[in-house]
Protein backbone atom coordinates (compact mmCIF):
# COMPACT_ATOMS: atom_id res chain seq x y z
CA UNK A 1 -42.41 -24.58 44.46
CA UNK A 2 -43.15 -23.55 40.59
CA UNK A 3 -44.65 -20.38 39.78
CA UNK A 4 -48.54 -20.43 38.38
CA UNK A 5 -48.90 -18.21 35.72
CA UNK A 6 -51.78 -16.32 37.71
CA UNK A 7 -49.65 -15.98 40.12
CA UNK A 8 -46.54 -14.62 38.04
CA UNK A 9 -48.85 -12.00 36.24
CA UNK A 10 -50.40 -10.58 39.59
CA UNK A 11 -46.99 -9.96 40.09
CA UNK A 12 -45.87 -8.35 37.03
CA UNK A 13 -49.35 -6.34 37.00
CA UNK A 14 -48.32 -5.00 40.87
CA UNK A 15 -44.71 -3.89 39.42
CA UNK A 16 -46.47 -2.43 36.43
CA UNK A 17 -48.65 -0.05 38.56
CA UNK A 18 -45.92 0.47 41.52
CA UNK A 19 -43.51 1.89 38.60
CA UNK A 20 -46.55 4.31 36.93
CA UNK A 21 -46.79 5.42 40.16
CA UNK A 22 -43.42 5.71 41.03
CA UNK A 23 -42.99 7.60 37.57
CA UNK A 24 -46.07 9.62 38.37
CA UNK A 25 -44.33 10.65 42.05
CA UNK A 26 -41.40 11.79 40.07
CA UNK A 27 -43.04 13.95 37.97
CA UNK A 28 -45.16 15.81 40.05
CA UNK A 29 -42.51 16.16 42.76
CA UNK A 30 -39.95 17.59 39.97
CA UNK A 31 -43.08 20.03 38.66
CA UNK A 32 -42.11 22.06 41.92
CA UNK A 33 -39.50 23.86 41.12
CA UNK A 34 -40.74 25.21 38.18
CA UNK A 35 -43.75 26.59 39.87
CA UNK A 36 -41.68 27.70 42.71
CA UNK A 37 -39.02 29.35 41.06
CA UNK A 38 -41.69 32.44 39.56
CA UNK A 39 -42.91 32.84 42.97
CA UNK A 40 -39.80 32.91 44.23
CA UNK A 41 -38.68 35.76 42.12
CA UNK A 42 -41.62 37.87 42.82
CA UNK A 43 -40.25 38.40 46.30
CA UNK A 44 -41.39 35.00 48.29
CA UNK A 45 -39.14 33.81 50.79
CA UNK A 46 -38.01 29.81 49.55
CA UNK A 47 -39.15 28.66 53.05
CA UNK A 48 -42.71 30.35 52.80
CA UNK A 49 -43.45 28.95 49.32
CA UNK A 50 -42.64 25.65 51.66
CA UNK A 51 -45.06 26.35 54.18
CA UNK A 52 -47.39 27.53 51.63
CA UNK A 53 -47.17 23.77 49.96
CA UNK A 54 -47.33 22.00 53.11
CA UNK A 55 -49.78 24.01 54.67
CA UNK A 56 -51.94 23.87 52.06
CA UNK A 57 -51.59 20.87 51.00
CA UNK A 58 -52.41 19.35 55.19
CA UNK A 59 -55.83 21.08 54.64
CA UNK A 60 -56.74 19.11 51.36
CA UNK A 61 -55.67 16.27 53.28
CA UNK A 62 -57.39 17.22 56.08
CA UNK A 63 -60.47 14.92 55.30
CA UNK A 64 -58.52 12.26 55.64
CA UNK A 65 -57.12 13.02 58.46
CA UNK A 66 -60.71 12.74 60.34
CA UNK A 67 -61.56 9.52 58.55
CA UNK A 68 -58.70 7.74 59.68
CA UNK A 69 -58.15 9.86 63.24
CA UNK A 70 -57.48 5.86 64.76
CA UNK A 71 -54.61 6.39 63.51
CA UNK A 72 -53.78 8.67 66.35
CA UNK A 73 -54.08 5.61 68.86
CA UNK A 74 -52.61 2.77 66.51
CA UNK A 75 -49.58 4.56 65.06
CA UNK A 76 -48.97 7.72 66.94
CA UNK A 77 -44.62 6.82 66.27
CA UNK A 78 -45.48 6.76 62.57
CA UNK A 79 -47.23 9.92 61.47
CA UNK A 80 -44.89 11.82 64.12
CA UNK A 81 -41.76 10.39 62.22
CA UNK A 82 -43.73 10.69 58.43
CA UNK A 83 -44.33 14.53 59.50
CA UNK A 84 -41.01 15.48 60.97
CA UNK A 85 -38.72 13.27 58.42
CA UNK A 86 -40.69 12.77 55.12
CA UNK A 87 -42.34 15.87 55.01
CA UNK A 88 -40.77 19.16 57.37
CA UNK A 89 -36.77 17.22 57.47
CA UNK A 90 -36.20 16.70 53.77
CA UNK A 91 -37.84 20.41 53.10
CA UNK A 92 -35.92 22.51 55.78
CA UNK A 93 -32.61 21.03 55.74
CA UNK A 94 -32.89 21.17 51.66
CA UNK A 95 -33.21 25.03 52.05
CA UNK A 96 -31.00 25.75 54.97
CA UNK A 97 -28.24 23.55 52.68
CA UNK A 98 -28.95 25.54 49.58
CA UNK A 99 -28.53 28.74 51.86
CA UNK A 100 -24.68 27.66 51.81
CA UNK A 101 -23.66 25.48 49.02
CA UNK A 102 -24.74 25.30 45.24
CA UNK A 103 -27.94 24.08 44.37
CA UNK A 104 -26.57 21.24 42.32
CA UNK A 105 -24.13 19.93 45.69
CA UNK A 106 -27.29 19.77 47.59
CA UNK A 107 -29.40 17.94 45.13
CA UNK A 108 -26.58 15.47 44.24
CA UNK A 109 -26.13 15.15 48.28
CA UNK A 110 -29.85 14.74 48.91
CA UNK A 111 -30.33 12.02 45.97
CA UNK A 112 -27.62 9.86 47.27
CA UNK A 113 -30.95 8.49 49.27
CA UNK A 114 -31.44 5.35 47.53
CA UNK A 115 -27.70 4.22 48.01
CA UNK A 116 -28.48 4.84 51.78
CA UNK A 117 -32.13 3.02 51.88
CA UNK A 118 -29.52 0.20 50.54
CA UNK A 119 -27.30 0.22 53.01
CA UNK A 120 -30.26 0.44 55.61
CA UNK A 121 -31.87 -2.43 53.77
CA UNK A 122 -28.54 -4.63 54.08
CA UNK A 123 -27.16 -3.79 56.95
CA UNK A 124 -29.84 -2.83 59.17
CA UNK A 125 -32.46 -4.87 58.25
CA UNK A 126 -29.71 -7.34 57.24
CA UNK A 127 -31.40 -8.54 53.86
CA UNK A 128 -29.55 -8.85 50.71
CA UNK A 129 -29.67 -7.00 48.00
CA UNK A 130 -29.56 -7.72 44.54
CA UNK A 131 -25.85 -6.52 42.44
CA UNK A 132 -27.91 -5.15 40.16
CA UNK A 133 -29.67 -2.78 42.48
CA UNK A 134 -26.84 -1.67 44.19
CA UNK A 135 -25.52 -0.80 40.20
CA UNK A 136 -28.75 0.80 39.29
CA UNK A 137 -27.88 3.23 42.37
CA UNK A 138 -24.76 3.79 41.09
CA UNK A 139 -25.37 4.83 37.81
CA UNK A 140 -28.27 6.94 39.05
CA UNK A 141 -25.98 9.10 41.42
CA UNK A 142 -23.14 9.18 38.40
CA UNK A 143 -25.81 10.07 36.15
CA UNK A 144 -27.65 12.97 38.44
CA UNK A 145 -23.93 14.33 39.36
CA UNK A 146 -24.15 15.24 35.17
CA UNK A 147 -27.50 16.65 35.21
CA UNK A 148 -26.97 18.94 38.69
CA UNK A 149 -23.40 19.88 37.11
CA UNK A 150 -21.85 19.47 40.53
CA UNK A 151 -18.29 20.58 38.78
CA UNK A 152 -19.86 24.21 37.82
CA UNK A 153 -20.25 25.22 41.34
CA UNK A 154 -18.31 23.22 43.87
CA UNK A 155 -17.67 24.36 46.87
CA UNK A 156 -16.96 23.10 50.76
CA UNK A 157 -19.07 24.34 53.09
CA UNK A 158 -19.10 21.48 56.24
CA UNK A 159 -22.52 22.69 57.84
CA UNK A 160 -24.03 23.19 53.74
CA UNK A 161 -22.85 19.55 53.03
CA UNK A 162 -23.84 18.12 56.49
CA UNK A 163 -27.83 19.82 55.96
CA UNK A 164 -27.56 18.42 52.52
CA UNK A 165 -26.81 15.28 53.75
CA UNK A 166 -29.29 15.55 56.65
CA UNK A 167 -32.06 15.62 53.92
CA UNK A 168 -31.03 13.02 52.30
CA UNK A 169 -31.26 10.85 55.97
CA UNK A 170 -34.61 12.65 55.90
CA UNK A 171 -35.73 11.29 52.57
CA UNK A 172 -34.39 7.80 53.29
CA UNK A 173 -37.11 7.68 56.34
CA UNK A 174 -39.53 8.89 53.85
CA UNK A 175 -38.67 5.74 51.96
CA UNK A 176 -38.54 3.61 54.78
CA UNK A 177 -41.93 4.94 56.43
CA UNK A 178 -43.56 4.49 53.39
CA UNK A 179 -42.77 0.79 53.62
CA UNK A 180 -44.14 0.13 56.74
CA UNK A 181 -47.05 -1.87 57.19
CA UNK A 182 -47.32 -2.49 53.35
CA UNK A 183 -46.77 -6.46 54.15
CA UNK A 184 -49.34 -6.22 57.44
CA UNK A 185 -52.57 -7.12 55.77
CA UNK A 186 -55.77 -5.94 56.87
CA UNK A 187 -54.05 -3.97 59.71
CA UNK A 188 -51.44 -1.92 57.49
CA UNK A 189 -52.26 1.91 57.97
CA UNK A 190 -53.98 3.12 54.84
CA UNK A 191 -52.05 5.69 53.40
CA UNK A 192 -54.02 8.69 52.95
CA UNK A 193 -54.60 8.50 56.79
CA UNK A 194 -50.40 8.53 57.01
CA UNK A 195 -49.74 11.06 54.50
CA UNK A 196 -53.05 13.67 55.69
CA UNK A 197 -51.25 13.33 59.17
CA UNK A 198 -48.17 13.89 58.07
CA UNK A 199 -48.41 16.85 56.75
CA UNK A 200 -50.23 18.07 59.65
CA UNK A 201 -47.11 17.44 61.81
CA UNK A 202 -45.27 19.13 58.93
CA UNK A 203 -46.73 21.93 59.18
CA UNK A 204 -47.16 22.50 62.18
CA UNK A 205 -43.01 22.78 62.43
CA UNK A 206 -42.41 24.78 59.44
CA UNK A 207 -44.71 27.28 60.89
CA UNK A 208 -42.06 27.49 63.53
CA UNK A 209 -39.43 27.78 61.61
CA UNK A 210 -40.68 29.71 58.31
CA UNK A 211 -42.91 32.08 60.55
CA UNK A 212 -45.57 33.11 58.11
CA UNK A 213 -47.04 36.05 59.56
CA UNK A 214 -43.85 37.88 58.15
CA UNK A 215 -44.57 36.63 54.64
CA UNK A 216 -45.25 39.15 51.67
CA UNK A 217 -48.58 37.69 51.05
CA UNK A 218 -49.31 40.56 48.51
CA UNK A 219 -47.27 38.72 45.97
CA UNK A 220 -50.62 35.63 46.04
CA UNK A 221 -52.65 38.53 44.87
CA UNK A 222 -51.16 39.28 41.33
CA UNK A 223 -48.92 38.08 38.77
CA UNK A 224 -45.76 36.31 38.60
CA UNK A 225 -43.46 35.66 35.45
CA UNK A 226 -42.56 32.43 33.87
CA UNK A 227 -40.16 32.75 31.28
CA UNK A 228 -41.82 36.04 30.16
CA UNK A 229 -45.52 34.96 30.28
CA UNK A 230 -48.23 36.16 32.76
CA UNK A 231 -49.07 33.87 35.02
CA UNK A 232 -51.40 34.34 38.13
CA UNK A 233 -49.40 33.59 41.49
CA UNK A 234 -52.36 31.90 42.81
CA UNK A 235 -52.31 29.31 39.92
CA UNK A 236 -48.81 28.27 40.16
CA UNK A 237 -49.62 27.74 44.23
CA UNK A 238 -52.48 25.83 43.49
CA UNK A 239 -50.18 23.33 41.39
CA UNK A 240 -47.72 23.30 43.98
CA UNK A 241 -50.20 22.03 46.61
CA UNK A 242 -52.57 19.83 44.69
CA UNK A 243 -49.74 18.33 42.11
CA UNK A 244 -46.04 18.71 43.53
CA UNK A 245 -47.59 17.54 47.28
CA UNK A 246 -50.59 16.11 47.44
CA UNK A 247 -50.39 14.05 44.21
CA UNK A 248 -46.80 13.63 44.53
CA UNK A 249 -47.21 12.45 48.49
CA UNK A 250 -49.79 9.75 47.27
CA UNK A 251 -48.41 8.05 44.19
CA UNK A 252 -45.08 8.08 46.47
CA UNK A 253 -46.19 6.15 49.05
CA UNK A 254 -48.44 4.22 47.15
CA UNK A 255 -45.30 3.24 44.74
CA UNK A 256 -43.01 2.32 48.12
CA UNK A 257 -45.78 -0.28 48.97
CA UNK A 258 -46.10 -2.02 45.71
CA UNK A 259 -42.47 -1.92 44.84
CA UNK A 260 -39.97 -1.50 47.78
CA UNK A 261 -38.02 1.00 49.33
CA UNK A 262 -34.98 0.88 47.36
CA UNK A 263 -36.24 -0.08 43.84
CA UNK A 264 -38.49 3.23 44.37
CA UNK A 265 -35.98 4.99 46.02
CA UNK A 266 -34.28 5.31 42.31
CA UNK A 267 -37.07 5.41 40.48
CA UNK A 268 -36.95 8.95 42.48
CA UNK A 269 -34.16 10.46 41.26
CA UNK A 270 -36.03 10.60 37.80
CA UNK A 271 -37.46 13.89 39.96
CA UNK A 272 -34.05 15.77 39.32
CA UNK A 273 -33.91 15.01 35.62
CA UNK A 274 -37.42 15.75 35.15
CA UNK A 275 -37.00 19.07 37.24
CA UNK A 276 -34.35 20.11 35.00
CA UNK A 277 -36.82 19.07 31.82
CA UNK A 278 -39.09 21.21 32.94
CA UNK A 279 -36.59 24.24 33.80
CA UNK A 280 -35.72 23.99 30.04
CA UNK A 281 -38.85 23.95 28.57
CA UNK A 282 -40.91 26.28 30.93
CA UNK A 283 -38.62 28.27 32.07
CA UNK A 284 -35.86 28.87 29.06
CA UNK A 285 -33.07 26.95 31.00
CA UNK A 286 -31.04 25.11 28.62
CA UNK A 287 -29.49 22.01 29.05
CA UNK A 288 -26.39 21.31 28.09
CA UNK A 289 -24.89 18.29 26.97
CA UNK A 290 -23.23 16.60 29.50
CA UNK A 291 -26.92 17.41 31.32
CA UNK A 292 -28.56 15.46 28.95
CA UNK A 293 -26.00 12.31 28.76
CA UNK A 294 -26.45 12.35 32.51
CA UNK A 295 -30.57 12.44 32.56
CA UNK A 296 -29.71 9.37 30.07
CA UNK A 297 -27.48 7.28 32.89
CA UNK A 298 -30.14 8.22 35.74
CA UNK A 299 -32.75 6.35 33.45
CA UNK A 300 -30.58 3.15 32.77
CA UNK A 301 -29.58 2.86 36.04
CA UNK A 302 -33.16 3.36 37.00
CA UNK A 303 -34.02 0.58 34.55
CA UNK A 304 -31.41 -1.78 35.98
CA UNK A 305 -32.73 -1.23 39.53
CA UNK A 306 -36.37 -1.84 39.14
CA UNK A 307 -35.77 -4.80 36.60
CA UNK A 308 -33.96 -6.55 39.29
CA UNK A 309 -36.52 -6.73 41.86
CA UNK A 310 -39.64 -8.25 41.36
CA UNK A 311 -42.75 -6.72 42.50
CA UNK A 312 -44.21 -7.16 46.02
CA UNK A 313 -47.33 -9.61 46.39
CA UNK A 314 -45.43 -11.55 43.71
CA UNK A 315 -44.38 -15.49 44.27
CA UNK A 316 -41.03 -13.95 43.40
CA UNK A 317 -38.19 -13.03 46.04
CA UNK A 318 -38.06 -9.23 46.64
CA UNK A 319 -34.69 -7.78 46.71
CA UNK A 320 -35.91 -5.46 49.28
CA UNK A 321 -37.33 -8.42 51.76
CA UNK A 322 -40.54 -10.81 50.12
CA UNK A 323 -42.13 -13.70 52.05
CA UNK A 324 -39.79 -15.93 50.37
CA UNK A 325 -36.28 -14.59 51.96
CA UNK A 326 -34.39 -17.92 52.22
CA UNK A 327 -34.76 -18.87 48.84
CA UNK A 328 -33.93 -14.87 48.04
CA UNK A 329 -30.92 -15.56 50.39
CA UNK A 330 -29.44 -18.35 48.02
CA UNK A 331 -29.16 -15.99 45.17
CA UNK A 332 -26.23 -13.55 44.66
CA UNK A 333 -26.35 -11.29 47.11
CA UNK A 334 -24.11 -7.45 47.47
C-alpha cells in the first residue's frame, strides 16, 4: 500500500520529537555525575546521594502518583518491575560494581544495554532487526570503550563484572518497560503514573539498602566545591532530583514510546559521552584524545541506529516491531 505524504510526515515528526527527547534523557541523566561528584567529596556516601535522588525525586512525583493510583489495580506487575529494575537495579548494582572494579569497566559493562535490548528484541520477542541497528550498537560500545578508557584501569574482579553486568540487565528492563503499552491505545498506562510509581518502589528499597538515618546530613547544610567554586550542597541536590531524575525519567520513557526500545537504547549511551563533557568543563577533567575520537564513534553509531528505524505511529516498518511486521519481515533482517 503507498505511503500518503500526511502519513509519512506524522511519522518523521514522531521520530523528530522521540530523538529530542531521547537527546534530552541523555543529557540530564549524564548531568548527574557532575552534581554528584561535589557532594560526594564533601563526605556523602555514593549510595545516599542515590537515595537522596530517588527519594526526592518519588515525592515530586508523588502527585502523580495519586492521579493515576488505578494504576495500582491495572498494572500492579509493571510499576513493581519499573521500581525494582529501572529505577533501584540499575542504581545499586552500578555502585556495588564500582565498589570493585574501575569506574570506566562498569560503565562500558552497564552500556552494553542496547546490544542486549537487541538480542531481547530478536530472540525473545523473535522480531528482526535491522543490520544497521545491530552496527549502530556496535560502534556505540567501541566508541564508549574510548571515552570510559577501559585500558587505563582494567581489572578482573568476577562479582565487580557480574554487578556491572547485572545493571546493565537492569537497564535493559528499563528499556523494555518503557515500551510497554506504547502500541495499546487508549488503555496504555500514561507514563507519569509509571514513572511517579516507580520511584516509589525505588525508594522504598534503597532505603533498605542505603539506610539513611546513618547519613551525614550536615553536609545539605553548607557548601560543596566544584572545580574550586562555591557552590551550595542544596543546589546541586536540587538538580539531581528535578533534572538528572525527574526530567531525565520522563523524556526517557517518553522517547522509548515514540521511538523503540533499541533505537533509544543507543541514543542512551550519548549519557556517558555527555557525562564526561561535562566532567571536563565543570569539573576540570580533561579529555584526552582517544576520549574524544571515541565520544565521536558513540555519535555515528548513534546516527546509524536511529536512521535505520523509522519512527513508531509511522506507515513505515519499525525495526523494533510496527503494525506492519510481515512486510518488515521481507527486508534484510540480522
Amino acid at each position: 500500500m503507498p505511503v500518503h505524504t500526511s502519513e509519512s510526515s506524522q511519522g518523521s515528526h514522531g521520530k523528530g520529537v522521540g530523538l529530542g527527547l531521547a537527546l534530552a534523557s541523555a543529557l540530564a541523566f549524564g548531568g548527574s555525575g557532575v552534581a554528584a561528584k561535589p557532594l560526594i567529596e564533601a563526605g556523602l556516601d555514593p549510595l545516599h546521594v542515590v537515595w537522596l535522588r530517588v527519594a526526592g525525586a518519588a515525592v515530586v512525583m508523588l502527585p502523580f502518583a495519586v492521579r493515576h493510583r488505578a494504576l495500582l489495580r491495572r498494572r500492579p506487575a509493571l510499576l513493581a518491575g519499573f521500581g525494582l529494575l529501572a529505577v533501584a537495579g540499575v542504581q545499586a548494582c552500578y555502585f556495588a560494581a564500582l565498589s570493585r572494579i574501575p569506574v570506566g569497566v562498569a560503565l562500558l559493562v552497564e552500556y552494553l544495554a542496547p546490544a542486549l535490548v537487541l538480542g531481547w528484541v530478536r530472540f525473545v520477542q523473535r522480531r528482526p532487526v535491522t543490520r544497521a541497528a545491530a552496527l549502530g550498537v556496535v560502534l556505540a560500545a567501541g566508541g564508549l570503550a574510548c571515552v570510559v578508557e577501559v585500558w587505563a584501569g582494567l581489572s578482573f574482579d568476577a562479582l565487580g563484572l557480574l554487578c556491572a553486568l547485572g545493571a546493565a540487565v537492569c537497564q535493559v528492563g528499563y528499556f523494555v518497560l518503557a515500551d510497554q503499552g506504547s502500541e495499546a491505545g487508549d488503555q496504555a498506562p500514561d507514563p507519569l503514573g509509571v514513572i511517579a510509581y516507580g520511584l516509589l518502589v525505588g525508594a522504598a528499597v534503597l532505603t533498605a539498602v542505603a539506610r539513611p538515618w546513618t547519613m551525614h546530613w550536615s553536609v545539605l547544610a553548607g557548601s560543596v566545591h566544584m572545580n574550586g567554586t562555591a557552590v551550595p550542597a542544596v543546589a546541586l541536590l536540587a538538580w539531581i532530583v528535578l533534572v538528572a531524575t525527574v526530567i531525565a525519567y520522563i523524556t526517557g520513557v517518553s522517547s522509548v514510546r515514540r521511538l523503540s526500545p533499541q533505537v533509544a537504547g543507543v541514543v542512551a549511551c550519548l549519557e556517558a559521552v555527555i557525562a564526561t563533557v561535562l566532567a571536563w568543563v565543570l569539573l576540570g577533567e580533561h579529555l584526552s584524545a582517544p576520549q574524544i575520537l571515541g565520544g565521536a564513534v558513540v555519535l555515528v553509531g548513534a546516527f546509524i541506529a536511529q536512521s535505520s528505524t523509522p519512527a513508531k505511529g509511522s506507515a513505515e516498518p519499525l525495526a523494533g516491531g510496527g503494525a506492519d511486521r510481515e512486510s518488515f519481515a521481507r527486508s534484510t533482517p540480522v
